[in-house]
PDB file of N, CA and C in Angstrom:
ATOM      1  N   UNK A   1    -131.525 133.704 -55.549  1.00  0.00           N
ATOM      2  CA  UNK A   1    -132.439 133.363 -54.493  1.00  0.00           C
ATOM      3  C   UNK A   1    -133.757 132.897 -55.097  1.00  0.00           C
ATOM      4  N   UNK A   2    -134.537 131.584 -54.332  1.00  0.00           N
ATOM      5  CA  UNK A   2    -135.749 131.682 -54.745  1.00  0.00           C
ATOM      6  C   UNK A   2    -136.640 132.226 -53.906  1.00  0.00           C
ATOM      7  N   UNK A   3    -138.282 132.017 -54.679  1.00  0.00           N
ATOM      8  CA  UNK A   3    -139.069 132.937 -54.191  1.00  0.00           C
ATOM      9  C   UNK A   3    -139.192 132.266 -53.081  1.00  0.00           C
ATOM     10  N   UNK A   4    -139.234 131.306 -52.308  1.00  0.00           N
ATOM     11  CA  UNK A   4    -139.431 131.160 -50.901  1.00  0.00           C
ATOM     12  C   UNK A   4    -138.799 131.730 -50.262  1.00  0.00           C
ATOM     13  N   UNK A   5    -136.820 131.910 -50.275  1.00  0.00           N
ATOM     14  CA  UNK A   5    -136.149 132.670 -49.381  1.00  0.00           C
ATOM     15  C   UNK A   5    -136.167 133.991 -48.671  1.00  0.00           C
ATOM     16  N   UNK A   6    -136.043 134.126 -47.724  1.00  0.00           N
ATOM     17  CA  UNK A   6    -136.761 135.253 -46.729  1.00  0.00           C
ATOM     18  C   UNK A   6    -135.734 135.620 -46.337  1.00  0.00           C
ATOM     19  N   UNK A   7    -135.706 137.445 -47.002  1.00  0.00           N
ATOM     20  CA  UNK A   7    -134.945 137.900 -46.840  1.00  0.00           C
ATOM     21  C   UNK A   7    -134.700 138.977 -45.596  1.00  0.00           C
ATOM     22  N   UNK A   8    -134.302 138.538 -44.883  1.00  0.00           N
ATOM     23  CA  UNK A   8    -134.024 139.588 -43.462  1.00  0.00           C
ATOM     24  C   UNK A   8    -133.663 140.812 -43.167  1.00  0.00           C
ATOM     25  N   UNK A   9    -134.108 141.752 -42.506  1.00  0.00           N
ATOM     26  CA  UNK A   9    -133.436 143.314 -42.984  1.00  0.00           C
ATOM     27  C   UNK A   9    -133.364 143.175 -41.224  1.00  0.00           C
ATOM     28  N   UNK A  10    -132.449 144.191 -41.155  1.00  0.00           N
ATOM     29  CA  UNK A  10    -132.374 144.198 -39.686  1.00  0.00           C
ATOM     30  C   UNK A  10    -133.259 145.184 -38.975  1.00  0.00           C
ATOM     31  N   UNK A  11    -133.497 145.011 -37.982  1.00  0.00           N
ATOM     32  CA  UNK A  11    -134.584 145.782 -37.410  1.00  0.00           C
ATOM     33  C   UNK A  11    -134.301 147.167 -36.824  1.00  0.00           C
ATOM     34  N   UNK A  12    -134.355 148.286 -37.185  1.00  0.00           N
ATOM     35  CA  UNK A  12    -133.814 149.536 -36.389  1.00  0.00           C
ATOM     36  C   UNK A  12    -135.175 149.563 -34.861  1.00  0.00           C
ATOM     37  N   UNK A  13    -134.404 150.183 -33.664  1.00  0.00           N
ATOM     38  CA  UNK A  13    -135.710 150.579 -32.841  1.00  0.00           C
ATOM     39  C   UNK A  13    -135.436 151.618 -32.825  1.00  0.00           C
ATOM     40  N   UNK A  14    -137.166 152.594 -32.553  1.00  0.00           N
ATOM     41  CA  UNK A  14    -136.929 153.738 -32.556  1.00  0.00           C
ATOM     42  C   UNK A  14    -137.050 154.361 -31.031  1.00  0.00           C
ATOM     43  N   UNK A  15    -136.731 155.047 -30.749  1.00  0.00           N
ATOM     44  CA  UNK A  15    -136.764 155.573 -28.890  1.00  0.00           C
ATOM     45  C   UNK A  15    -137.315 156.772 -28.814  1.00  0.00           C
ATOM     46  N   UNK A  16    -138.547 156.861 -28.774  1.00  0.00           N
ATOM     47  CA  UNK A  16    -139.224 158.157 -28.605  1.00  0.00           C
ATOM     48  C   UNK A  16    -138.123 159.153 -27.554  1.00  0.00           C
ATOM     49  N   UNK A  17    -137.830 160.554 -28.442  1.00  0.00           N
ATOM     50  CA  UNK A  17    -136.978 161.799 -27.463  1.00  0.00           C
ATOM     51  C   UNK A  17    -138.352 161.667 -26.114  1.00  0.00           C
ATOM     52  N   UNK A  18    -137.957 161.771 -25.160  1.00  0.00           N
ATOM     53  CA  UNK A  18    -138.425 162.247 -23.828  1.00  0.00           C
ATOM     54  C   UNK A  18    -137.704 163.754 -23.278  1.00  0.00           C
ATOM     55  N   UNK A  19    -138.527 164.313 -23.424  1.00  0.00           N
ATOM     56  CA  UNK A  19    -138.151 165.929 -22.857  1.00  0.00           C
ATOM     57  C   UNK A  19    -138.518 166.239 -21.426  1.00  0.00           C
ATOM     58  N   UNK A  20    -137.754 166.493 -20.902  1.00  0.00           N
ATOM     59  CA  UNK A  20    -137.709 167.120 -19.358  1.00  0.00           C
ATOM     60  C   UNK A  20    -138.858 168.096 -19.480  1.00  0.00           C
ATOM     61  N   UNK A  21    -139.446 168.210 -18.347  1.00  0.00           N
ATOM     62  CA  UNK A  21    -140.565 169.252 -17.825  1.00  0.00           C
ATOM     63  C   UNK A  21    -139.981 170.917 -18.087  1.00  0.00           C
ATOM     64  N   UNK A  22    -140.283 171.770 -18.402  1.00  0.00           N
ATOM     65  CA  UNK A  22    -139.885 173.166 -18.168  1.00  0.00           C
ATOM     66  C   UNK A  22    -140.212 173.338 -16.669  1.00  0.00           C
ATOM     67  N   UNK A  23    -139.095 174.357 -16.710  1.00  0.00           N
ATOM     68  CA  UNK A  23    -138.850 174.874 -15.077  1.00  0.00           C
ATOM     69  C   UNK A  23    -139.335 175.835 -14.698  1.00  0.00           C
ATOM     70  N   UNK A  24    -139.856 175.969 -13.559  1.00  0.00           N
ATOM     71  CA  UNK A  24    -140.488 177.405 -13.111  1.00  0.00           C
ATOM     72  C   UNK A  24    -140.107 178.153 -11.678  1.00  0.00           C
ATOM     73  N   UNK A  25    -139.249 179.066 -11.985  1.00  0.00           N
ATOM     74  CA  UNK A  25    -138.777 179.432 -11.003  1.00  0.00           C
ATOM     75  C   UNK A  25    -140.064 180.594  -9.878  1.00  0.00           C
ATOM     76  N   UNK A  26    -139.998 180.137  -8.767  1.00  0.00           N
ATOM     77  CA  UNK A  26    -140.945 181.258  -7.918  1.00  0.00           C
ATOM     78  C   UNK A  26    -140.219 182.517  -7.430  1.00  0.00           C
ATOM     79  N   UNK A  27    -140.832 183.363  -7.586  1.00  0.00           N
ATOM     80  CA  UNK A  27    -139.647 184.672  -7.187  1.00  0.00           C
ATOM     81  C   UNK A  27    -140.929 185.337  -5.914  1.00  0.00           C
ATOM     82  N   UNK A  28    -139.783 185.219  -5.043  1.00  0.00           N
ATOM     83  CA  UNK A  28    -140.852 186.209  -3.848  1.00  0.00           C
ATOM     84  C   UNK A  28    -140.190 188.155  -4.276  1.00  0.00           C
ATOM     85  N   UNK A  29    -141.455 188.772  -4.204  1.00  0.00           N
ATOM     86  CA  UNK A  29    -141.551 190.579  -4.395  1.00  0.00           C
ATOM     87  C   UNK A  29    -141.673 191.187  -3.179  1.00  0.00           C
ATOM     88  N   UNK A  30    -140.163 192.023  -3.013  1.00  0.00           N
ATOM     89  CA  UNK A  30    -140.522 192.623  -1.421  1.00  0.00           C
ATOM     90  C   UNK A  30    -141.613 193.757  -1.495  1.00  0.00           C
ATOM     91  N   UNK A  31    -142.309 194.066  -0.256  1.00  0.00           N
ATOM     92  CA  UNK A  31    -142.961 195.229  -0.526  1.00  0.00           C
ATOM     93  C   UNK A  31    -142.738 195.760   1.089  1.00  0.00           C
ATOM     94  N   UNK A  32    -143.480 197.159   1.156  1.00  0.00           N
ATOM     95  CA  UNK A  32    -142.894 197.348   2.536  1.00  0.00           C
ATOM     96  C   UNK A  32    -144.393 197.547   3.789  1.00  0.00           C
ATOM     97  N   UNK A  33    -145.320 196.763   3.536  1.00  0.00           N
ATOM     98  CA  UNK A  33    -145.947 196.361   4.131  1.00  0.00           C
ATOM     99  C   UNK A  33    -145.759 195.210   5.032  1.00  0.00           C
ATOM    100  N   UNK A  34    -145.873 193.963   4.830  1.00  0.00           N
ATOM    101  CA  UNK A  34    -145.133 192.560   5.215  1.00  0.00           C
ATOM    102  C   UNK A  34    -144.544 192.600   6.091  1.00  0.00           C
ATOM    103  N   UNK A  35    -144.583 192.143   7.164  1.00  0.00           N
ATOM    104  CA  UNK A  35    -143.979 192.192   8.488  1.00  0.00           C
ATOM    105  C   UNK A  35    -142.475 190.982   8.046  1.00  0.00           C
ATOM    106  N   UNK A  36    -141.432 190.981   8.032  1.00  0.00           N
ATOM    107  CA  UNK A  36    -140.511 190.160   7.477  1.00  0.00           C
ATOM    108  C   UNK A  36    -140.868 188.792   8.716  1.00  0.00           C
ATOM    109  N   UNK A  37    -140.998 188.947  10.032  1.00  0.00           N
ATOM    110  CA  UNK A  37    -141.690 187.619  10.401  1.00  0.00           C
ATOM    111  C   UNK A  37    -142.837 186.614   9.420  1.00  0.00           C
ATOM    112  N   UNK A  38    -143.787 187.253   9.290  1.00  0.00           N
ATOM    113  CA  UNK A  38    -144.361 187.125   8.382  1.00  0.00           C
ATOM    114  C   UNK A  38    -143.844 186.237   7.115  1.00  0.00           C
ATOM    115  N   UNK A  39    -142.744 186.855   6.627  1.00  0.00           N
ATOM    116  CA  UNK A  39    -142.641 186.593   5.460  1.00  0.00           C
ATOM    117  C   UNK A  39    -142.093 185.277   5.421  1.00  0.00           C
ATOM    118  N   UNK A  40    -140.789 185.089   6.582  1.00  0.00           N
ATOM    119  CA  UNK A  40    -140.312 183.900   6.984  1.00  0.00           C
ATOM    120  C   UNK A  40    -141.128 182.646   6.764  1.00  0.00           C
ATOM    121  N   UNK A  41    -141.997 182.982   7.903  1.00  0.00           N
ATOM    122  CA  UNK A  41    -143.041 181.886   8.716  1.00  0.00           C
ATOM    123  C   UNK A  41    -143.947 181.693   7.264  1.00  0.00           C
ATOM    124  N   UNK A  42    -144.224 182.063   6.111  1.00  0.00           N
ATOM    125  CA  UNK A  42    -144.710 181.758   4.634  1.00  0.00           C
ATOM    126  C   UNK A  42    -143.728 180.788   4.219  1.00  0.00           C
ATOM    127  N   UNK A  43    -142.483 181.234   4.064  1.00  0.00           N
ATOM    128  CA  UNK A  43    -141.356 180.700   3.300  1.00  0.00           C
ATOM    129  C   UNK A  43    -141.178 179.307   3.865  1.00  0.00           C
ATOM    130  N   UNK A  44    -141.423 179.395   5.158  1.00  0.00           N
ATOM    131  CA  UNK A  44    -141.122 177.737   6.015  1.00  0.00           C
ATOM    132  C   UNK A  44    -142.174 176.902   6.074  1.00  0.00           C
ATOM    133  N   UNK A  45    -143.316 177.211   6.147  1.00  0.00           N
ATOM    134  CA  UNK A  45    -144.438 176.519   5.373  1.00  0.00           C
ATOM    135  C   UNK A  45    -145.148 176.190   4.310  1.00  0.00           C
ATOM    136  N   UNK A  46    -144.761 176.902   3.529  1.00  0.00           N
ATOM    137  CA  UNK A  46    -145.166 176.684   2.026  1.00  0.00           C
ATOM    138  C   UNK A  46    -143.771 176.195   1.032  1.00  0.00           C
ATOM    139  N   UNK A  47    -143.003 176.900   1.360  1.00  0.00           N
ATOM    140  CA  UNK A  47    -141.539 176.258   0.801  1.00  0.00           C
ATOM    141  C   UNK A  47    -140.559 175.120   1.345  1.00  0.00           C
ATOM    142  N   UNK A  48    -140.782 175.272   2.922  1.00  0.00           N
ATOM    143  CA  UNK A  48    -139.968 174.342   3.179  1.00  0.00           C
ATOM    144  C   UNK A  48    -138.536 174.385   3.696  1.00  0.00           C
ATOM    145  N   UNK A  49    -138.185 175.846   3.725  1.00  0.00           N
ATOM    146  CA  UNK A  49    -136.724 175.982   3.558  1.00  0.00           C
ATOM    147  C   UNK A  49    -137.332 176.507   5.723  1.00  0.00           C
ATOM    148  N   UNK A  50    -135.647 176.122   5.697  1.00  0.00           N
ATOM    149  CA  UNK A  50    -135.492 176.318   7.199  1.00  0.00           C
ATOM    150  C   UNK A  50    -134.875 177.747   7.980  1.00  0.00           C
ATOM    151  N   UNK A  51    -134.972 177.882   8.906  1.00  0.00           N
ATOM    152  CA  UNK A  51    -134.904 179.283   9.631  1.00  0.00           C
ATOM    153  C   UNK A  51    -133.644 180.344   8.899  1.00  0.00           C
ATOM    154  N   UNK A  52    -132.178 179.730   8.486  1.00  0.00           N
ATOM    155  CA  UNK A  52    -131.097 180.629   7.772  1.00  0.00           C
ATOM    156  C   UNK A  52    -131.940 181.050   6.773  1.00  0.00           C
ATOM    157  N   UNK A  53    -132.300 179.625   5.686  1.00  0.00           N
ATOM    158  CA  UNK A  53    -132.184 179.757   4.242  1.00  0.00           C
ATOM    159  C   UNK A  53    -133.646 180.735   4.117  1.00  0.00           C
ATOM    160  N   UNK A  54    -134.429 180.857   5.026  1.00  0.00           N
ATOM    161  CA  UNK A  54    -136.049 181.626   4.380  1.00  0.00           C
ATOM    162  C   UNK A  54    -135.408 183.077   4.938  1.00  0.00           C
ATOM    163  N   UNK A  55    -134.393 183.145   6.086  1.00  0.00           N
ATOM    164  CA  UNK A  55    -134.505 184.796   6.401  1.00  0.00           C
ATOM    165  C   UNK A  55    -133.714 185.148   5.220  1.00  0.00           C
ATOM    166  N   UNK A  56    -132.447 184.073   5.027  1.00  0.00           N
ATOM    167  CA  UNK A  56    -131.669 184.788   3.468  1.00  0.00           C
ATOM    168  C   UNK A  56    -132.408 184.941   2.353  1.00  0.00           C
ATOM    169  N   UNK A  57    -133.439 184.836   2.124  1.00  0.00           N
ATOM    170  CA  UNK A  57    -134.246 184.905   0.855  1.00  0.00           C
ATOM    171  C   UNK A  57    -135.093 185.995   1.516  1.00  0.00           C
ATOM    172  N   UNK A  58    -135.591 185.883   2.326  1.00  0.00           N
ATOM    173  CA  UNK A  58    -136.275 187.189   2.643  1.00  0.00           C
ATOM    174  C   UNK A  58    -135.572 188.601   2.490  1.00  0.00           C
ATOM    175  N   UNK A  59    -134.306 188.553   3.177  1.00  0.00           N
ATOM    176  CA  UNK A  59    -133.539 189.622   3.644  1.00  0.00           C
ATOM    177  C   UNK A  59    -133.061 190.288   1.978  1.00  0.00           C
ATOM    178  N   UNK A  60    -132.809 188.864   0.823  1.00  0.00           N
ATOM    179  CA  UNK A  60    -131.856 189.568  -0.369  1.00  0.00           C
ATOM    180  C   UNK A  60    -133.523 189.810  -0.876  1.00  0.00           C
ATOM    181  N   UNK A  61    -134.611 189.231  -1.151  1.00  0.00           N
ATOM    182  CA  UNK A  61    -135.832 190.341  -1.795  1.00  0.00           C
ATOM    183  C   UNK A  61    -136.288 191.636  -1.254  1.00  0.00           C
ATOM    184  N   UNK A  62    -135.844 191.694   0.106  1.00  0.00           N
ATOM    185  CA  UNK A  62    -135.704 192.644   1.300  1.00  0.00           C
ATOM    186  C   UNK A  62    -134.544 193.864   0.368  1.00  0.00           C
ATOM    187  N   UNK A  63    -134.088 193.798   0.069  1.00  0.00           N
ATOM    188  CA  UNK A  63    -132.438 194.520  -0.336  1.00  0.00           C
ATOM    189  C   UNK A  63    -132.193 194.887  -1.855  1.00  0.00           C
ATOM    190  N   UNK A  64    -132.750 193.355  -2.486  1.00  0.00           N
ATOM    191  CA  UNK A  64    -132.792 193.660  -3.893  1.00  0.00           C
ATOM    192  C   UNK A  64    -134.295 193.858  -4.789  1.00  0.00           C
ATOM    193  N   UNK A  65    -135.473 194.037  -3.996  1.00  0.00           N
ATOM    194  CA  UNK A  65    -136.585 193.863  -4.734  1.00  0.00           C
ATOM    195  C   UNK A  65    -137.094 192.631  -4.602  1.00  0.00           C
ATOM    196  N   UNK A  66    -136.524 191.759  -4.899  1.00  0.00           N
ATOM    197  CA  UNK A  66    -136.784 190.239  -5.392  1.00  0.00           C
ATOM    198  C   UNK A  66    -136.098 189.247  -5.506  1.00  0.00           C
ATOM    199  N   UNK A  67    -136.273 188.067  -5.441  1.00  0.00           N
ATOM    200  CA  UNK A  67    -135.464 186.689  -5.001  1.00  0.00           C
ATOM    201  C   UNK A  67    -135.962 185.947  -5.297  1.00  0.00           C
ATOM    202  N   UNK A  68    -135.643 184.730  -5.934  1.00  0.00           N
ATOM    203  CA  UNK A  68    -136.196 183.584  -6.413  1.00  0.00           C
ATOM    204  C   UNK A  68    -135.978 182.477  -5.261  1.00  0.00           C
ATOM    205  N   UNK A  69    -137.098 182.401  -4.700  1.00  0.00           N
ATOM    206  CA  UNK A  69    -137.272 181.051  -3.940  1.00  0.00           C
ATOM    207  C   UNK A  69    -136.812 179.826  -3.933  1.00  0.00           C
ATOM    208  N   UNK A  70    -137.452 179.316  -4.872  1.00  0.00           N
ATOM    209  CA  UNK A  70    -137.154 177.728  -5.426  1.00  0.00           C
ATOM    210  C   UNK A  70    -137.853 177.425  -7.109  1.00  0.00           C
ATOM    211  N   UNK A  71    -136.573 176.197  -7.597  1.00  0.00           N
ATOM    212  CA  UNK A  71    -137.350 176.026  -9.032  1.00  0.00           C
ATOM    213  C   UNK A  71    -138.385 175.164  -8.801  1.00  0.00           C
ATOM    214  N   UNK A  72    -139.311 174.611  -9.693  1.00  0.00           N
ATOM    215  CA  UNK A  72    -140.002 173.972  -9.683  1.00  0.00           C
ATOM    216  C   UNK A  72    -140.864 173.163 -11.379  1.00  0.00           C
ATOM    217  N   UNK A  73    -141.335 172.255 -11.478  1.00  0.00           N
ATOM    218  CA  UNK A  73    -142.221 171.988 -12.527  1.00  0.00           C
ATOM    219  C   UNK A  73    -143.559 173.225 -12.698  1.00  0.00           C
ATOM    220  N   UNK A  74    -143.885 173.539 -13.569  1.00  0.00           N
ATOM    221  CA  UNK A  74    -144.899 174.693 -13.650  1.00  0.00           C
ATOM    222  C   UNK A  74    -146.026 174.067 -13.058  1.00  0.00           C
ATOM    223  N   UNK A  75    -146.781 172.980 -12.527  1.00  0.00           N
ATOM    224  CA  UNK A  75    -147.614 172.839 -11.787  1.00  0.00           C
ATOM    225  C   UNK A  75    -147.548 173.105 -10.358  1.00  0.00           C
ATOM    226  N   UNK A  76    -146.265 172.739  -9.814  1.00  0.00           N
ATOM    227  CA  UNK A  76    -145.724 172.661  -7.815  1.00  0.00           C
ATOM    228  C   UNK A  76    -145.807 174.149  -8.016  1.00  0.00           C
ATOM    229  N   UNK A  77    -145.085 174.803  -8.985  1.00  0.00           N
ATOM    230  CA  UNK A  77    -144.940 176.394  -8.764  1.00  0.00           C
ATOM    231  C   UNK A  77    -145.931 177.290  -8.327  1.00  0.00           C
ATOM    232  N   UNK A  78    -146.885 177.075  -9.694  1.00  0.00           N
ATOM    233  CA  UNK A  78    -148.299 177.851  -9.896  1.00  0.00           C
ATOM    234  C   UNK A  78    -148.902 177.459  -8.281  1.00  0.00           C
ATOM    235  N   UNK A  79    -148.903 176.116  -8.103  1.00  0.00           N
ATOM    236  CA  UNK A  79    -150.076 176.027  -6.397  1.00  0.00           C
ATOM    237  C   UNK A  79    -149.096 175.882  -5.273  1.00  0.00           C
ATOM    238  N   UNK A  80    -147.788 176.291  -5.724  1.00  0.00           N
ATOM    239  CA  UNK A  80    -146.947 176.725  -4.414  1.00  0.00           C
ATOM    240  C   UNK A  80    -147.149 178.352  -4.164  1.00  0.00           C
ATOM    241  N   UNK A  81    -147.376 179.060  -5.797  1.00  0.00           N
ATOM    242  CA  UNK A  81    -147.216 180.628  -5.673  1.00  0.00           C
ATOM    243  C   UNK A  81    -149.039 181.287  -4.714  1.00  0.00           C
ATOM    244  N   UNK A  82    -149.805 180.243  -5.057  1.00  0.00           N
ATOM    245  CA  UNK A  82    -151.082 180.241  -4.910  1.00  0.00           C
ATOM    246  C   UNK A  82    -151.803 180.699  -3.496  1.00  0.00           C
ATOM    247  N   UNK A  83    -150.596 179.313  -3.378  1.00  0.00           N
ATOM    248  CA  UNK A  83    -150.858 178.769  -1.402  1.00  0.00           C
ATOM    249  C   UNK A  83    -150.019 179.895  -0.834  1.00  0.00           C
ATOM    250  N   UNK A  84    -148.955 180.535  -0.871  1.00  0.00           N
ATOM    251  CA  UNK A  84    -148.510 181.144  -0.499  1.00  0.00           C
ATOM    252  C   UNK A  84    -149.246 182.696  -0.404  1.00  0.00           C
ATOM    253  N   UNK A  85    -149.547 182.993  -1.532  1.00  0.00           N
ATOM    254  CA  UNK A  85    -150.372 184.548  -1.722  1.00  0.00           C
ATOM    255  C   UNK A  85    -151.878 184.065  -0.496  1.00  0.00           C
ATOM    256  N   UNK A  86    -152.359 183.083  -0.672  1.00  0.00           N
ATOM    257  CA  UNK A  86    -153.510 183.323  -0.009  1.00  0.00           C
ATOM    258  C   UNK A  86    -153.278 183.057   1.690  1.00  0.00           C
ATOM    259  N   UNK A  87    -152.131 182.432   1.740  1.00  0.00           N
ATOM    260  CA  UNK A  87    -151.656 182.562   3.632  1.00  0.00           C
ATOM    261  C   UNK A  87    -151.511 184.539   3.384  1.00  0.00           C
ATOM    262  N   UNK A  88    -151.183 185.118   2.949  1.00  0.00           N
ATOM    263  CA  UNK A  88    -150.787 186.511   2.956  1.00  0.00           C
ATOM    264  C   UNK A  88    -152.001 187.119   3.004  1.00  0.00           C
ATOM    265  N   UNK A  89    -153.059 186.798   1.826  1.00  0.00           N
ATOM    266  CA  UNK A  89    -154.334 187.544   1.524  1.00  0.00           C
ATOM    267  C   UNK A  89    -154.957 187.195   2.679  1.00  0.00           C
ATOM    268  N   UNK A  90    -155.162 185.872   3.609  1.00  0.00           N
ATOM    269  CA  UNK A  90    -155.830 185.613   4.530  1.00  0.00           C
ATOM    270  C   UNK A  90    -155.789 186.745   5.777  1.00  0.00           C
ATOM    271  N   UNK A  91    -154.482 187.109   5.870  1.00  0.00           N
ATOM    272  CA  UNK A  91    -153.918 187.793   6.783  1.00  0.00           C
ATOM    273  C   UNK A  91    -153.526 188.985   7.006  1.00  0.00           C
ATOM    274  N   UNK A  92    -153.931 189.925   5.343  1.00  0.00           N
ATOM    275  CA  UNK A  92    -154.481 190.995   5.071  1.00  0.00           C
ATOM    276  C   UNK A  92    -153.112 191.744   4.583  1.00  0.00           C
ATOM    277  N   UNK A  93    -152.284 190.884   4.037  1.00  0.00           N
ATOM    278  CA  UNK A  93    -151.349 191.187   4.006  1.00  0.00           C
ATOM    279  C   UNK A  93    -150.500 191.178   2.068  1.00  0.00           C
ATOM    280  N   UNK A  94    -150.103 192.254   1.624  1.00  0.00           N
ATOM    281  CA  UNK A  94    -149.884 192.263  -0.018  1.00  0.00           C
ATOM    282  C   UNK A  94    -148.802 191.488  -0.814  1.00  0.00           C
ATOM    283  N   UNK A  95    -148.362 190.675   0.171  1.00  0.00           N
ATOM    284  CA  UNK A  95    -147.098 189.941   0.002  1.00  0.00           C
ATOM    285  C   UNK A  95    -147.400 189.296  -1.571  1.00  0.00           C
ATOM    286  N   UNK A  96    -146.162 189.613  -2.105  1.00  0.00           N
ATOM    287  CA  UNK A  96    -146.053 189.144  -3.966  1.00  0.00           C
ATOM    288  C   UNK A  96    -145.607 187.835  -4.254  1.00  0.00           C
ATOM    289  N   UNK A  97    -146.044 186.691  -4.561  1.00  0.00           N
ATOM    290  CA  UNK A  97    -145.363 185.568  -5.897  1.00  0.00           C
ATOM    291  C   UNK A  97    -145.378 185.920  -6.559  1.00  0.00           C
ATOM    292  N   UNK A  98    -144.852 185.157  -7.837  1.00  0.00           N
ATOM    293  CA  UNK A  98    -144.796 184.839  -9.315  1.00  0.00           C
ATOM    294  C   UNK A  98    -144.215 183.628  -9.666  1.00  0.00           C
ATOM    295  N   UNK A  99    -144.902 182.800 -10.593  1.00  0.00           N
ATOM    296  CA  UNK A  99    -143.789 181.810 -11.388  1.00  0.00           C
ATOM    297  C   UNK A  99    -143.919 182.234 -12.305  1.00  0.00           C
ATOM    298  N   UNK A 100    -142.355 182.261 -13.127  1.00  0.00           N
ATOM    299  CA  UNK A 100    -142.356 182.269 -14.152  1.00  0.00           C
ATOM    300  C   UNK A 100    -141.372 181.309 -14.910  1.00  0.00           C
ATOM    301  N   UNK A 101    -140.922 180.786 -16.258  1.00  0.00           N
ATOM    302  CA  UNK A 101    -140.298 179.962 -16.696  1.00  0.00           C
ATOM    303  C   UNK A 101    -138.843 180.162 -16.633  1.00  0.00           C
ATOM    304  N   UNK A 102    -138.325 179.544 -16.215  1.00  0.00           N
ATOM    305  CA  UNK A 102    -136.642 179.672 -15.881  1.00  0.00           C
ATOM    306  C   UNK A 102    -135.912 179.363 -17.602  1.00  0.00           C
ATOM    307  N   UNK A 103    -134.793 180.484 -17.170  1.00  0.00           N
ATOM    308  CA  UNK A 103    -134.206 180.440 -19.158  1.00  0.00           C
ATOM    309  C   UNK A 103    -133.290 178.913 -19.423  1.00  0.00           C
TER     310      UNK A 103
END
């Protein structure tokens, strides 16, 4: 080869990994203050879930301690767990969230 010839290498691309968000599951804490109306009428406004699916989540944190609501990205969680405690605190009432990171 001479020195003018241009020698070509092939081009690799590289694809930056993209990682999924970590998950954060909300767990509602029964306590026995909380009027379970109450607890519903939280679950359907702040969560979203409809008249079966909020009394079944009520009824198994009702039974078992605790129940995980819904997953979420750790931001929706944290100011879903937020909004929810302060409809409760407004209303004088000790009702429990938590997010925490799903395994």
């Amino acid at each position: 080869m001479g020195q003018n010839d241009i020698v070509s290498t092939p081009q690799t691309k590289v694809r930056p990994k993209i990682e999924k968000p970590r998950l954060y599951k909300v767990i509602l804490f029964n306590d026995d203050y909380t009027p379970r109306e109450f607890v519903q009428m939280i679950l359907q406004a702040v969560f979203r879930t409809g008249d079966s699916v909020g009394y079944h989540i009520m009824m198994t944190a009702h039974r078992k301690g605790s129940c995980v609501v819904a997953v979420y990205t750790r931001d929706v969680a944290e100011t879903k767990v937020k909004e929810a405690m302060d409809y409760a605190k407004d209303a004088g009432f000790p009702l429990m969230f938590k997010a925490e990171p799903e395994e």
